[in-house]
C-alpha atoms as a PDB file:
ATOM      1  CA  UNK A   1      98.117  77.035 107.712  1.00  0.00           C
ATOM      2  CA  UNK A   2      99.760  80.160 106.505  1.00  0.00           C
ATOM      3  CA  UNK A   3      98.143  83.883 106.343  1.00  0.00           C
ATOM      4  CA  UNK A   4      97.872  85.890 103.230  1.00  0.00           C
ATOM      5  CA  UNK A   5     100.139  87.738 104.486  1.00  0.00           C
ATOM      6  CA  UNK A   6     102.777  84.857 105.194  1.00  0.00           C
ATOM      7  CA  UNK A   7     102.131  83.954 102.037  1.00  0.00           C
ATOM      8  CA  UNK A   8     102.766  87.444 100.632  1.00  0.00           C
ATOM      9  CA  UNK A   9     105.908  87.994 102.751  1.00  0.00           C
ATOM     10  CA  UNK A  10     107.467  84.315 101.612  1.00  0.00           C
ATOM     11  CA  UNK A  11     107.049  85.884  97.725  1.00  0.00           C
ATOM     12  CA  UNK A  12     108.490  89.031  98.158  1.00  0.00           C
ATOM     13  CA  UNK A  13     111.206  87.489 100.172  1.00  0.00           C
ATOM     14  CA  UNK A  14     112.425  84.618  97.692  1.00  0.00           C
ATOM     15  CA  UNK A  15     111.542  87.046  94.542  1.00  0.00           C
ATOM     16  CA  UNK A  16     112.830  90.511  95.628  1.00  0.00           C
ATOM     17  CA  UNK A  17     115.416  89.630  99.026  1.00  0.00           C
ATOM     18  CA  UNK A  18     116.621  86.185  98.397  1.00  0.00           C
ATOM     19  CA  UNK A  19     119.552  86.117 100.489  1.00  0.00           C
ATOM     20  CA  UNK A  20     119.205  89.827 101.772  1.00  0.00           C
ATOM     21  CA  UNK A  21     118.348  90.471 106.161  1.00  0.00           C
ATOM     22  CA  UNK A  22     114.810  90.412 106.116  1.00  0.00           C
ATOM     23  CA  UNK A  23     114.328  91.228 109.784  1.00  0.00           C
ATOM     24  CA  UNK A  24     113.095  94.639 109.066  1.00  0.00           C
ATOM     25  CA  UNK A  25     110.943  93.222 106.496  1.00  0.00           C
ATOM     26  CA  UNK A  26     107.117  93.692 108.671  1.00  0.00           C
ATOM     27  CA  UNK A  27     103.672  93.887 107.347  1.00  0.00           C
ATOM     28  CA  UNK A  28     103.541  97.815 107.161  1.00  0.00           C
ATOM     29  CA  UNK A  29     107.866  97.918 105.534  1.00  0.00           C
ATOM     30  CA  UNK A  30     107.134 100.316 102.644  1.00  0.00           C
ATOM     31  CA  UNK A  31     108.443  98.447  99.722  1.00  0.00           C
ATOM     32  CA  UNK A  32     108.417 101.163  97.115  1.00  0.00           C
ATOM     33  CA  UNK A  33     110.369 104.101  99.957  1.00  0.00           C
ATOM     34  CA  UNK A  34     112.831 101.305 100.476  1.00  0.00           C
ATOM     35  CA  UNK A  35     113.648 100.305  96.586  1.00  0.00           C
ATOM     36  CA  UNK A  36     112.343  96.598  97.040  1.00  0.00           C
ATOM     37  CA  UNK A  37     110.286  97.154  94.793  1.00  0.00           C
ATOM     38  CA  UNK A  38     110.593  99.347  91.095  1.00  0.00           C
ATOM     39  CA  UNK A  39     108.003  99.855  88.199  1.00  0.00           C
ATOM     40  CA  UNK A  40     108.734  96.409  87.052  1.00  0.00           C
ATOM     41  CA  UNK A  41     108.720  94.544  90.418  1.00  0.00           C
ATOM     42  CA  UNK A  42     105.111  96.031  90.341  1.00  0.00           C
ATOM     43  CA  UNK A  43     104.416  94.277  87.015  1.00  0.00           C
ATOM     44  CA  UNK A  44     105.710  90.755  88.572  1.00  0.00           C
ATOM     45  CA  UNK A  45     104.018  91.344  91.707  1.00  0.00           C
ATOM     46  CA  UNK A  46     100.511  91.924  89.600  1.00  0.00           C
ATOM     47  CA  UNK A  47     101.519  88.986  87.760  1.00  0.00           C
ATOM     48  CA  UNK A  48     102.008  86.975  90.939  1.00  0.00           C
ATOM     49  CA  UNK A  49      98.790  87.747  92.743  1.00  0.00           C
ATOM     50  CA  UNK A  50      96.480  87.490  89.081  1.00  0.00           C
ATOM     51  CA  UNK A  51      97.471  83.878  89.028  1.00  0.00           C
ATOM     52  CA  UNK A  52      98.026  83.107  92.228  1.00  0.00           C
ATOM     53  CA  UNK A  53      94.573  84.418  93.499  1.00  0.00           C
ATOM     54  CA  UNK A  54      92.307  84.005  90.385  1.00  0.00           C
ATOM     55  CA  UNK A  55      92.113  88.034  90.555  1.00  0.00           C
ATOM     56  CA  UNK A  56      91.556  88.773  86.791  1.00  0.00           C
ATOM     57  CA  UNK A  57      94.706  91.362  85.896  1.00  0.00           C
ATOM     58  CA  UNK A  58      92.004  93.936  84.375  1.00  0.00           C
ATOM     59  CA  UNK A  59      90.641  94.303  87.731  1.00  0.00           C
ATOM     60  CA  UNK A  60      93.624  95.097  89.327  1.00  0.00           C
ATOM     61  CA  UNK A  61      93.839  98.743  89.489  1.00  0.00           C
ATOM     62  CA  UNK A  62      97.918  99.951  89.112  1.00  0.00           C
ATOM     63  CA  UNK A  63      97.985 102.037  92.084  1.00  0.00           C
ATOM     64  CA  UNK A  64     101.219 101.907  94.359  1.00  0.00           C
ATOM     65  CA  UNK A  65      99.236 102.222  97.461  1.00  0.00           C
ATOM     66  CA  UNK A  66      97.621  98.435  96.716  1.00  0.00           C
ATOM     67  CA  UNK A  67     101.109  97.336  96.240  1.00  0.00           C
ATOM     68  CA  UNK A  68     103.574  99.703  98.383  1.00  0.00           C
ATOM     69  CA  UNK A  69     103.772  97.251 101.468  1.00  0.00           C
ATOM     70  CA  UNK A  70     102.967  93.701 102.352  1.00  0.00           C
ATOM     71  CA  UNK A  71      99.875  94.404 104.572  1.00  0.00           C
ATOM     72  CA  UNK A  72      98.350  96.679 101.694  1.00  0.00           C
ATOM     73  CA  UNK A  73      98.646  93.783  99.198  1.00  0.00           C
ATOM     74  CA  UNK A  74      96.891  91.538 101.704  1.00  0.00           C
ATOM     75  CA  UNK A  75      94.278  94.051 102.091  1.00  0.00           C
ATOM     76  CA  UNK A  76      93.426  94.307  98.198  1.00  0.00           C
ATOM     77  CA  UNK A  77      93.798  90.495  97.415  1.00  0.00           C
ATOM     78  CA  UNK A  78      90.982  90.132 100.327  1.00  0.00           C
ATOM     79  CA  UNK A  79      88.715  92.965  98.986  1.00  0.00           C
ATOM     80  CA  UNK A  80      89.611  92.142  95.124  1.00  0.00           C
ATOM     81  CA  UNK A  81      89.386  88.132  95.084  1.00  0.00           C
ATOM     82  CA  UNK A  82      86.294  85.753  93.817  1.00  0.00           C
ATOM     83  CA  UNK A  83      84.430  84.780  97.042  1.00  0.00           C
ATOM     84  CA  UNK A  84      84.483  81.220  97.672  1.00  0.00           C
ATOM     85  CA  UNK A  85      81.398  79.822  97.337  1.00  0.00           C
END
């Protein structure tokens, strides 16, 4: 079974790198300093981790330190998701 952050990583990679190196491409790669991501990758990756993680988009707070690098989006999906009861 994959990790969150497997998970994450496969996204960014078919959405933002498909067919780019992705060696460099680790947990803490700052997507944002790099230009992986823009204002409106941001938008898609919100999108993306609403519906893919039942994370209502009003409770996702738009600050590029939840979203600047794989392990940080990890990080908020864990703290910001509905517990599984």
């Amino acid at each position: 079974m994959s990790t969150l952050v497997d998970e994450i990583r496969s996204y960014v990679v078919t959405d933002f790198l498909d067919g780019e190196d992705t060696s460099d491409l680790t947990p803490e790669f700052d997507l944002i300093a790099n230009g992986v991501v823009d204002s409106l990758g941001l938008v898609r990756i919100v999108s993306h981790l609403s519906s893919t993680y039942a994370i209502p988009v009003d409770d996702i707070p738009l600050k590029p330190e939840h979203f600047r690098s794989i392990a940080a989006m990890a990080a908020f999906v864990e703290s910001a998701r509905p517990a599984v009861v």
